[in-house]
C-alpha atoms as a PDB file:
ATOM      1  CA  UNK A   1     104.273  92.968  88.712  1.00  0.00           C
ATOM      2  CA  UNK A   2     101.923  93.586  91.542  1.00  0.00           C
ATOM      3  CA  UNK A   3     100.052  96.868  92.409  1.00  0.00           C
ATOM      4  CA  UNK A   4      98.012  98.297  95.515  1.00  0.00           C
ATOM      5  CA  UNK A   5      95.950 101.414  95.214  1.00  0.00           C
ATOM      6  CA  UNK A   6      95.494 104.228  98.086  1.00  0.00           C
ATOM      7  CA  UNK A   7      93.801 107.138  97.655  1.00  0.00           C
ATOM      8  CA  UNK A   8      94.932 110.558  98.290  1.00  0.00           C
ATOM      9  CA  UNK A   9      99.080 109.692  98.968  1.00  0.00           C
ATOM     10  CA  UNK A  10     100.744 112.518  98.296  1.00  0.00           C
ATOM     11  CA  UNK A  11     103.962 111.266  98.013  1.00  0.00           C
ATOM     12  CA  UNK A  12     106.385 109.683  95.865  1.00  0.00           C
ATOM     13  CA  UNK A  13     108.806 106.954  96.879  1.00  0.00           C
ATOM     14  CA  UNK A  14     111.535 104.971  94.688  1.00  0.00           C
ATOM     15  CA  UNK A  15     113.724 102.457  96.622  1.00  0.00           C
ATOM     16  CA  UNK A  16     116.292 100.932  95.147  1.00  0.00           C
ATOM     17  CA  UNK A  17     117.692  97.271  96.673  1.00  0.00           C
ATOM     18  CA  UNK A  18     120.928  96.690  95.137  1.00  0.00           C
ATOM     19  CA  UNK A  19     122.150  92.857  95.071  1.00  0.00           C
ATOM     20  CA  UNK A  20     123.753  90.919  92.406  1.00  0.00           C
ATOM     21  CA  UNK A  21     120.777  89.363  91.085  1.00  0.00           C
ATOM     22  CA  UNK A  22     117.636  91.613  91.774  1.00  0.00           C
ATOM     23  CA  UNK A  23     116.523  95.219  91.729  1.00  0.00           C
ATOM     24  CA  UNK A  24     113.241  96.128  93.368  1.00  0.00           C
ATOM     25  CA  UNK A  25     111.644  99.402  92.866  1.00  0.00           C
ATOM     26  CA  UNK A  26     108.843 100.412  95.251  1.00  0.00           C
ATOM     27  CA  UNK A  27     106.972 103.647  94.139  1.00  0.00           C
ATOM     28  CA  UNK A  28     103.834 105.273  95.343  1.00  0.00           C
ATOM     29  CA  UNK A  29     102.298 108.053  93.234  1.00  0.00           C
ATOM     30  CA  UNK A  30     101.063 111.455  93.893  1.00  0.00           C
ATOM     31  CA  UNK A  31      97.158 111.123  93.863  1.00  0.00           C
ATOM     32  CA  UNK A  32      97.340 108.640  91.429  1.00  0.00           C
ATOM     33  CA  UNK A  33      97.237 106.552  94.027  1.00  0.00           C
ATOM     34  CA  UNK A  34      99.552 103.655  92.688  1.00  0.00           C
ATOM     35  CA  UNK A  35     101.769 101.203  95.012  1.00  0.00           C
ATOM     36  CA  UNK A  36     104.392  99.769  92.336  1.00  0.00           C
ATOM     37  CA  UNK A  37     106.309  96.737  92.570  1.00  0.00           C
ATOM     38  CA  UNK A  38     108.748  95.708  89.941  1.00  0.00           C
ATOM     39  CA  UNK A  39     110.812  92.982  89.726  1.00  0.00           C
ATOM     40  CA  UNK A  40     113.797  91.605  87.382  1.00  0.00           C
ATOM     41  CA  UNK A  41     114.666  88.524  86.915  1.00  0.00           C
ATOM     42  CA  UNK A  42     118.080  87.213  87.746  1.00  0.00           C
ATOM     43  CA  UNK A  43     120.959  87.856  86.086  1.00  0.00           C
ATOM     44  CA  UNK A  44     122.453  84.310  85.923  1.00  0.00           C
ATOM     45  CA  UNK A  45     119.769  81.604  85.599  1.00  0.00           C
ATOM     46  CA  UNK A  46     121.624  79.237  87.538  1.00  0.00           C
ATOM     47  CA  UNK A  47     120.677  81.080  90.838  1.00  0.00           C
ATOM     48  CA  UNK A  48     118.485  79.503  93.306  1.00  0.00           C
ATOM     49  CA  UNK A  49     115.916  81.020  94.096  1.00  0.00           C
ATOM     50  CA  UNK A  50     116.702  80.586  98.003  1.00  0.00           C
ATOM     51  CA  UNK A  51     119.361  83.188  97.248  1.00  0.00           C
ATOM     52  CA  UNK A  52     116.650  85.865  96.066  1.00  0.00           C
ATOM     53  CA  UNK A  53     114.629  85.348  99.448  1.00  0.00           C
ATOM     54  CA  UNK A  54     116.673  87.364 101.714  1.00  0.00           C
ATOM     55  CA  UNK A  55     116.163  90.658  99.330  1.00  0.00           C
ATOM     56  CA  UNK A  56     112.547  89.792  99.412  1.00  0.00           C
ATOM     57  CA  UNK A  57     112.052  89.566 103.103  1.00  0.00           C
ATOM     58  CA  UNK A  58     113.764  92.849 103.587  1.00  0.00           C
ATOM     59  CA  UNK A  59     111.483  94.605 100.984  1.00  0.00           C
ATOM     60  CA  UNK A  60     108.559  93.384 102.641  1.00  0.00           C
ATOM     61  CA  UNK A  61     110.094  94.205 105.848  1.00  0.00           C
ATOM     62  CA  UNK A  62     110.207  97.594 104.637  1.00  0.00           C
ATOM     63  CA  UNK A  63     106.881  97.787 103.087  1.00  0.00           C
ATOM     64  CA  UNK A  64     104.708  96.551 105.645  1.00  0.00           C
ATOM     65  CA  UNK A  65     105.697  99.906 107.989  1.00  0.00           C
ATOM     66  CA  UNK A  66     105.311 101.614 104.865  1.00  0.00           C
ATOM     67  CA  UNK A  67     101.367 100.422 103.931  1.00  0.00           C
ATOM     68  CA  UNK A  68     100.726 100.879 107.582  1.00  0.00           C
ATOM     69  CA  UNK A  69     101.721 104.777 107.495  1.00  0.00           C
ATOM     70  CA  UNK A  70     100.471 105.367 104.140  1.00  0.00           C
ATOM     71  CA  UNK A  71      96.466 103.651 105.108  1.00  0.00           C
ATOM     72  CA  UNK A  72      96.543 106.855 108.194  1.00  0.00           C
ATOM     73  CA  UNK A  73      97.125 109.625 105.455  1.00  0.00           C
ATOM     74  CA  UNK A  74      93.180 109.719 104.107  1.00  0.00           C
ATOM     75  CA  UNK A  75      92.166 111.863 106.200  1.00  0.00           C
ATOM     76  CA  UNK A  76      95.125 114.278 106.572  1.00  0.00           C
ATOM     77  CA  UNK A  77      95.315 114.592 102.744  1.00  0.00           C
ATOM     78  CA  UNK A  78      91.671 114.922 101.754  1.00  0.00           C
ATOM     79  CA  UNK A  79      90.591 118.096 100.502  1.00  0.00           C
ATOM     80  CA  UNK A  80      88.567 119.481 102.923  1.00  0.00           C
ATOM     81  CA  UNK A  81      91.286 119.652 105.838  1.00  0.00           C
ATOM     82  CA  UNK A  82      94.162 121.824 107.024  1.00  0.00           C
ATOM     83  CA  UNK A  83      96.806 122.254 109.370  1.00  0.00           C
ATOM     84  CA  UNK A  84      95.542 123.110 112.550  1.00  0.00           C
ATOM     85  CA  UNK A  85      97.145 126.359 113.924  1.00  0.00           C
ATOM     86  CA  UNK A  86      97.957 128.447 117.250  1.00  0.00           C
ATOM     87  CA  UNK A  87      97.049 132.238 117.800  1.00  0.00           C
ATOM     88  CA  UNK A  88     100.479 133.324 115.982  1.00  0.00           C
ATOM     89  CA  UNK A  89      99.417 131.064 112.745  1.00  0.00           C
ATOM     90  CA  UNK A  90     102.037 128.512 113.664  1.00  0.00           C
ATOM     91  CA  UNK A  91     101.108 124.685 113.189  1.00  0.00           C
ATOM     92  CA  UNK A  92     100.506 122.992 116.578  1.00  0.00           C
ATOM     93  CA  UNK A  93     102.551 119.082 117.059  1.00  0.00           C
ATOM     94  CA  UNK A  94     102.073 116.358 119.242  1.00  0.00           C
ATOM     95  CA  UNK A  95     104.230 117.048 122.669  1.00  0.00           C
ATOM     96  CA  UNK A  96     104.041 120.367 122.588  1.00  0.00           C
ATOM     97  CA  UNK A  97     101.407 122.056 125.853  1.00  0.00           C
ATOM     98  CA  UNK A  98      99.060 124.707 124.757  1.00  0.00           C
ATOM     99  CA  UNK A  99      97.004 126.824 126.679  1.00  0.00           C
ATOM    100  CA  UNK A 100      92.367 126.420 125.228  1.00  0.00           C
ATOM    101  CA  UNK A 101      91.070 129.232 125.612  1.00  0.00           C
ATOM    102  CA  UNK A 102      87.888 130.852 124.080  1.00  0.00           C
ATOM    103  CA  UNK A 103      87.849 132.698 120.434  1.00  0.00           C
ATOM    104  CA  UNK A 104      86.404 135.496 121.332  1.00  0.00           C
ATOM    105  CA  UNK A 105      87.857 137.480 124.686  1.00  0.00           C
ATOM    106  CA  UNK A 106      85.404 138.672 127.316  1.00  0.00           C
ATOM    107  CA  UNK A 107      82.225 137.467 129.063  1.00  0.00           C
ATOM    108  CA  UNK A 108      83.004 133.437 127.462  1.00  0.00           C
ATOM    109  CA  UNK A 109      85.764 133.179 130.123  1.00  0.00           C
ATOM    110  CA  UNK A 110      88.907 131.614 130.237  1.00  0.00           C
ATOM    111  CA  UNK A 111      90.881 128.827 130.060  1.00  0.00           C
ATOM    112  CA  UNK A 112      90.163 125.465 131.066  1.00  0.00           C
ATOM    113  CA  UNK A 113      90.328 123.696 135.040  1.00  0.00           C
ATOM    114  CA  UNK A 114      89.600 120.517 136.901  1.00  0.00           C
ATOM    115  CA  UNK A 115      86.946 120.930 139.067  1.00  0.00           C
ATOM    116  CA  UNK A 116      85.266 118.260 141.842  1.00  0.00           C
ATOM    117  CA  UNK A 117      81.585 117.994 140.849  1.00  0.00           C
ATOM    118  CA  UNK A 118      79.168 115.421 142.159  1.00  0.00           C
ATOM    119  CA  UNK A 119      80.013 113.734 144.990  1.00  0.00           C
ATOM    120  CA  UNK A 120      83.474 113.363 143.852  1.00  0.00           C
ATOM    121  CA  UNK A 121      86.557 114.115 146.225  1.00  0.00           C
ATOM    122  CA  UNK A 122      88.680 114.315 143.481  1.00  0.00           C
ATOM    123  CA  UNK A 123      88.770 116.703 140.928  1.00  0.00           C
ATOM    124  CA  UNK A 124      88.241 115.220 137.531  1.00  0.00           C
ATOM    125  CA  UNK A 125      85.872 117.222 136.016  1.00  0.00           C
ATOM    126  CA  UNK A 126      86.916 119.527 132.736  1.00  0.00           C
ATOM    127  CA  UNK A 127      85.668 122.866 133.255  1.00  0.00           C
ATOM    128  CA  UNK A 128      85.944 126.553 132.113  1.00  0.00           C
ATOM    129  CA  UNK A 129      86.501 129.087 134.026  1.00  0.00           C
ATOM    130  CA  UNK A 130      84.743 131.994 133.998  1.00  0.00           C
ATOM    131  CA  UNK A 131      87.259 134.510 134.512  1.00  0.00           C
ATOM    132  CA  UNK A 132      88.696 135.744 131.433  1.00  0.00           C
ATOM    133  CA  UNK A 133      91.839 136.602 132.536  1.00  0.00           C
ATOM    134  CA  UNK A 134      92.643 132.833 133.731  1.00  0.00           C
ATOM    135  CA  UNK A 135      94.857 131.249 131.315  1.00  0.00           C
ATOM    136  CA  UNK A 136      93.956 127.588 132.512  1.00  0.00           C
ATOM    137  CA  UNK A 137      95.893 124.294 132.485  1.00  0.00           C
ATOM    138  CA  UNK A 138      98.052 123.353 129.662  1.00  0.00           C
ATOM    139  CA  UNK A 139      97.424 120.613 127.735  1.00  0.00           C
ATOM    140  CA  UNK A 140      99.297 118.349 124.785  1.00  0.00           C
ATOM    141  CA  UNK A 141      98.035 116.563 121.805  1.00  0.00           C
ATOM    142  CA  UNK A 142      99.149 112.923 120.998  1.00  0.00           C
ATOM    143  CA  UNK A 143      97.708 111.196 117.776  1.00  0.00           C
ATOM    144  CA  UNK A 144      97.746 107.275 118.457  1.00  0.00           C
ATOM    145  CA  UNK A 145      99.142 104.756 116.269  1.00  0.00           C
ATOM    146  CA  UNK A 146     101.585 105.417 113.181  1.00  0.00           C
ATOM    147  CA  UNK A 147     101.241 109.109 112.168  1.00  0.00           C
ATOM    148  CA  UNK A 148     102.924 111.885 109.882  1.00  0.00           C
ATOM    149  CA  UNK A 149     103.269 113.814 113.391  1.00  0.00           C
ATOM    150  CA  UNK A 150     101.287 116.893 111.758  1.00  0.00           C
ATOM    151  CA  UNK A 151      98.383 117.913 113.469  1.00  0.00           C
ATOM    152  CA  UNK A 152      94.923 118.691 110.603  1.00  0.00           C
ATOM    153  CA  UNK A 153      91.692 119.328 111.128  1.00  0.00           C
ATOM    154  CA  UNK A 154      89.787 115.574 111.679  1.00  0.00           C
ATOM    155  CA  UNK A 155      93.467 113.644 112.763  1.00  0.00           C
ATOM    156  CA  UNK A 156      92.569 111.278 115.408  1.00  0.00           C
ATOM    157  CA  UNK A 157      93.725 112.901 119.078  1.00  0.00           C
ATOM    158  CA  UNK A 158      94.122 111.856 122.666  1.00  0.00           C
ATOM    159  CA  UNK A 159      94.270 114.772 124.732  1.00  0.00           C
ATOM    160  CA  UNK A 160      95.563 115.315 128.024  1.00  0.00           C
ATOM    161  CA  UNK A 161      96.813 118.078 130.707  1.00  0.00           C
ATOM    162  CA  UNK A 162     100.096 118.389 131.758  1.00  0.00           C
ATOM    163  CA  UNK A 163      99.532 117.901 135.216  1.00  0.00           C
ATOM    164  CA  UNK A 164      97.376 115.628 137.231  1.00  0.00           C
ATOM    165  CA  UNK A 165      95.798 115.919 140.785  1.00  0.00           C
ATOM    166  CA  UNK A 166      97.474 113.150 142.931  1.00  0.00           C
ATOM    167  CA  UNK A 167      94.177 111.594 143.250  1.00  0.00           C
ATOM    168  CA  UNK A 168      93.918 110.999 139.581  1.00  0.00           C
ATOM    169  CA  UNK A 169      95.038 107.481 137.457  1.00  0.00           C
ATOM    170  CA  UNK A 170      95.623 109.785 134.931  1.00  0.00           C
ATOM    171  CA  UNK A 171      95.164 113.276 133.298  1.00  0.00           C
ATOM    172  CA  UNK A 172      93.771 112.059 129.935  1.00  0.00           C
ATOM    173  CA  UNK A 173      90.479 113.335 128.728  1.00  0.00           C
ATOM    174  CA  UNK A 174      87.539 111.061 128.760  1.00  0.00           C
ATOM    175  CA  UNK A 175      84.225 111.414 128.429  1.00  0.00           C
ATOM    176  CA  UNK A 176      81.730 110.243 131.008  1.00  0.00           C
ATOM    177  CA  UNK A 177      78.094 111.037 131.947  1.00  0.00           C
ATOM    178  CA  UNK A 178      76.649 112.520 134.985  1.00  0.00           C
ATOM    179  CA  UNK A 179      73.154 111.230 135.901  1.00  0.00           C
ATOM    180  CA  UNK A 180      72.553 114.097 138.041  1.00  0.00           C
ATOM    181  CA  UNK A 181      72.547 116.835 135.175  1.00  0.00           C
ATOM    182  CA  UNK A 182      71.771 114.486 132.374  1.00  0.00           C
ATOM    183  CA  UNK A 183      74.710 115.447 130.613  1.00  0.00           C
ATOM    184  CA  UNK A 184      78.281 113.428 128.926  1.00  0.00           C
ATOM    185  CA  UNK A 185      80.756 115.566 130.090  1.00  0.00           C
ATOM    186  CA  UNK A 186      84.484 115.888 129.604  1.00  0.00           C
ATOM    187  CA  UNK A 187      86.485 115.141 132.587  1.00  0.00           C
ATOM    188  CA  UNK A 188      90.074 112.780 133.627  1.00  0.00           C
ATOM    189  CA  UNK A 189      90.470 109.414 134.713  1.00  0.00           C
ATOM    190  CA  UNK A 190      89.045 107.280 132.687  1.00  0.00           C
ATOM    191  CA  UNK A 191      85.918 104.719 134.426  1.00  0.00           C
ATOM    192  CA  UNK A 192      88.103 104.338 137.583  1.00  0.00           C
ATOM    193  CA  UNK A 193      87.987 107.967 138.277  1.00  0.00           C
ATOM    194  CA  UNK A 194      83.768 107.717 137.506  1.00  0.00           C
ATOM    195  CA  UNK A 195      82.513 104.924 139.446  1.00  0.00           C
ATOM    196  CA  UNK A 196      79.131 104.136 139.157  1.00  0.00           C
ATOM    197  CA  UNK A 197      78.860 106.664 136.115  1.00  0.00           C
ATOM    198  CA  UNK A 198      78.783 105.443 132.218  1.00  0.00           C
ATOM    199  CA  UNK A 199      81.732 106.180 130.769  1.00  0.00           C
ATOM    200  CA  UNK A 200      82.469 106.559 126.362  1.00  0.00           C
ATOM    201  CA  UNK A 201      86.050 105.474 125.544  1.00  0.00           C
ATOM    202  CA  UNK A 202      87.103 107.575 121.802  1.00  0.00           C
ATOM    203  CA  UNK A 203      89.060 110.333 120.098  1.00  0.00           C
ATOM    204  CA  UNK A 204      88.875 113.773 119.970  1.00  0.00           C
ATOM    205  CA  UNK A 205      89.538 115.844 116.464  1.00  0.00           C
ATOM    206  CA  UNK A 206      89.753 119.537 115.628  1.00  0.00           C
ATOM    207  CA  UNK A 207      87.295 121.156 113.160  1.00  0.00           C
ATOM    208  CA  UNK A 208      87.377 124.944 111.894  1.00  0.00           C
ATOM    209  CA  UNK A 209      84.585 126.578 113.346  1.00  0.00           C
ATOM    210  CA  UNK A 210      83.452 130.143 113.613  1.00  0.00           C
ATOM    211  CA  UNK A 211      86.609 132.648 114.741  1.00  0.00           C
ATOM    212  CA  UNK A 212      88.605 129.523 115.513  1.00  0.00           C
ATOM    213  CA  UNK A 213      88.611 125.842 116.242  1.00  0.00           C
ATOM    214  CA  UNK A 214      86.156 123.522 117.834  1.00  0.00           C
ATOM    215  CA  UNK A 215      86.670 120.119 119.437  1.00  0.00           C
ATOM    216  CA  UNK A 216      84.887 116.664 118.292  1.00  0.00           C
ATOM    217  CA  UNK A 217      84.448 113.474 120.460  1.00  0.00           C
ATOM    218  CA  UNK A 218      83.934 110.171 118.416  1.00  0.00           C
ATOM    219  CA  UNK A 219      82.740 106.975 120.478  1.00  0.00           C
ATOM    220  CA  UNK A 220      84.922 104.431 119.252  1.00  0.00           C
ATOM    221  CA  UNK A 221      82.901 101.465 117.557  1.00  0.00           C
ATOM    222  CA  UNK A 222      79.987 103.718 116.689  1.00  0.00           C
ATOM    223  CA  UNK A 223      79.216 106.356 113.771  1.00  0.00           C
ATOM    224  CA  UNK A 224      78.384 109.147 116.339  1.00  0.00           C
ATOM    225  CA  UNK A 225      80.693 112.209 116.770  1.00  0.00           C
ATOM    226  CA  UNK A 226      79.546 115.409 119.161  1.00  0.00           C
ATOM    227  CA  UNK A 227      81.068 118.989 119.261  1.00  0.00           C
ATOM    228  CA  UNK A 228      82.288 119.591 122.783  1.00  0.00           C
ATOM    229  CA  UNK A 229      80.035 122.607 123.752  1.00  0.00           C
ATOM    230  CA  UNK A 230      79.593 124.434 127.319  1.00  0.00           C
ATOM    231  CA  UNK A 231      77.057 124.005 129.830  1.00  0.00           C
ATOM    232  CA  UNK A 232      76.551 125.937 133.629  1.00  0.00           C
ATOM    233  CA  UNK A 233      75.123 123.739 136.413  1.00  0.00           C
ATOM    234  CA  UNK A 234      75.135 126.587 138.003  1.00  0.00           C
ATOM    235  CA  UNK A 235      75.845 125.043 141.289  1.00  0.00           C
ATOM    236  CA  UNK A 236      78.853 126.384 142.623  1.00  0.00           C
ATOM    237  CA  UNK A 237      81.328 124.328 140.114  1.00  0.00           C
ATOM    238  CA  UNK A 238      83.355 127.407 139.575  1.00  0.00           C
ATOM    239  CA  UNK A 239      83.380 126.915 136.122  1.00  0.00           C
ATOM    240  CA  UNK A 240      81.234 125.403 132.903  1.00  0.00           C
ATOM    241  CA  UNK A 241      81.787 121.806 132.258  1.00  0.00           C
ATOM    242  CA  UNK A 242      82.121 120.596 128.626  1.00  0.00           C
ATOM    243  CA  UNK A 243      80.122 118.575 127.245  1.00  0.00           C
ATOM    244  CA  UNK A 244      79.310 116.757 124.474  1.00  0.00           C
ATOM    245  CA  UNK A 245      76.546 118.657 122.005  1.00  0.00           C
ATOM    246  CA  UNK A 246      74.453 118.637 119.401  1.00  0.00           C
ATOM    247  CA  UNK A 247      74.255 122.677 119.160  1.00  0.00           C
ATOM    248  CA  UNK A 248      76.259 125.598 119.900  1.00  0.00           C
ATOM    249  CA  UNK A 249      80.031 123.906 120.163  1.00  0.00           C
ATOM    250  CA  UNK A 250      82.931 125.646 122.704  1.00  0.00           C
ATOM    251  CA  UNK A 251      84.859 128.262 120.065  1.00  0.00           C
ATOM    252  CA  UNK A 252      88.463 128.021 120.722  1.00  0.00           C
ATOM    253  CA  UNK A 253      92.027 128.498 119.732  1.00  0.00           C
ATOM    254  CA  UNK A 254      95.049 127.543 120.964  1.00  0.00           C
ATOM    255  CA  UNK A 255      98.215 129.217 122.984  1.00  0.00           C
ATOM    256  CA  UNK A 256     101.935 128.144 123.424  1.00  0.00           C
ATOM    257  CA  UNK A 257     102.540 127.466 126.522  1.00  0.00           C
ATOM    258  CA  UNK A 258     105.912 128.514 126.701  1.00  0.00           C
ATOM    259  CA  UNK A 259     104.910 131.970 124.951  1.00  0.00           C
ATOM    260  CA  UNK A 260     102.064 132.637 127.485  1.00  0.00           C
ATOM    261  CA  UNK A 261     104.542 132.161 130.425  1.00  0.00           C
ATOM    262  CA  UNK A 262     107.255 134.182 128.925  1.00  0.00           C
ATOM    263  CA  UNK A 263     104.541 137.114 128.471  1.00  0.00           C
ATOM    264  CA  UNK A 264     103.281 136.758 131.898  1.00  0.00           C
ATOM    265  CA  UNK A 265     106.687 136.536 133.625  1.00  0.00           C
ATOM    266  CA  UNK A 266     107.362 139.706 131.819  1.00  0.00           C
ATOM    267  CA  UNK A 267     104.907 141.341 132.880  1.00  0.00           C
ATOM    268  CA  UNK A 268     105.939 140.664 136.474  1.00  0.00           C
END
């Protein structure tokens, strides 16, 4: 008998492997945290054990997916997180496009953009807009690697808009900083789209904050995570960037996409 211990699972698993000579029984406890492995012994003692190793290498083919899946459940189990939810209280999934937009209505402004800033011919820069009526650009969530496909508050994220300018590799968020203001901003791309400018590869997570939700950047390799906050150049961008912050962060929540077209088209 052989056990493996990971905290907070939260579920319970029995799997039975029929065969003339062997039953294995895989469990894993609710918060007791207990991987289980029985097995019996055969039923004739005659039988070689060659016979037994074809069960075996299917268990273990089926455990090793199952270890992998059950290591990425920490942090979506812990205490201290939630499901992360849109306006109407309705959990938000990977491949689904949602509309950021600030928590509070009025002089924040609206929805998010791609702007050209710097010396850039291309826009690639993640901005606000300050118009409060401007729903923005949608964007969808996809959480890397083997996941429960639930979105909570700290899961790991790559986010990205729906749409890309033609000039763009691609329309997932990076972070990157811009020399001229002094500032990491969010923007597309990745370091091809930002030559010449230091660019962070990570993952961004989603915290409860104030009236909503706020967004976290973590620098992959290193201990430091920022809030994504707001800042004005105030140079004609037509928008404030984000940027990565140690003080106020960018409160937000999230819109259906589909919904906010269906109300607008209404409307019309």
């Amino acid at each position: 008998m052989s056990s493996f211990f990971f905290p907070f699972s939260m579920f319970k698993i029995e799997l039975w492997i029929p065969n003339p000579y062997y039953l294995i029984i895989f469990q894993v406890e609710t918060r007791a945290s207990l991987f289980l492995y029985k097995e019996r012994k055969p039923i004739h003692n005659n039988i070689s054990n060659n016979t037994m190793k074809p069960t075996l290498v299917l268990a273990l083919s089926f455990l090793l997916p199952l270890l992998a899946f059950f290591t990425n459940l920490p942090l979506a189990f812990s205490d201290d997180v939630e499901q992360v939810v849109d306006i109407h209280g309705n959990p938000i999934f990977p491949g689904f496009t949602y509309y950021i937009i600030p928590a509070i209505r009025g002089p924040p402004g609206g929805g998010l953009k791609l702007g050209q800033t710097g010396n850039s011919d291309c826009p690639l820069t993640v901005l606000q807009d300050y118009s409060e009526i401007f729903r923005g650009l949608p964007v969808q969530f996809t959480i890397p690697g083997i996941s429960p496909e639930i979105i909570f508050t700290g899961t790991k994220l790559d986010i990205e808009f729906k749409q890309k300018p033609w000039c763009a590799e691609s329309s997932k968020w990076s972070v990157f900083v811009d020399e001229s203001i002094q500032k990491a901003c969010v923007g597309i791309g990745g370091a091809e789209g930002h030559p010449g400018q230091q660019t962070f590869a990570g993952k961004f997570h989603i915290e409860k904050y104030q009236f909503g939700y706020k967004l976290v950047f973590c620098i992959t390799g290193s201990p430091t995570c920022l809030d994504i906050g707001r800042f004005d150049a105030q140079n004609g961008e037509g928008g404030r960037r984000l940027n990565l912050t140690e003080h106020e962060a960018f409160d937000i929540v999230f819109v259906p996409a589909f919904e906010a077209d269906k109300v607008i088209k209404s409307v019309v």
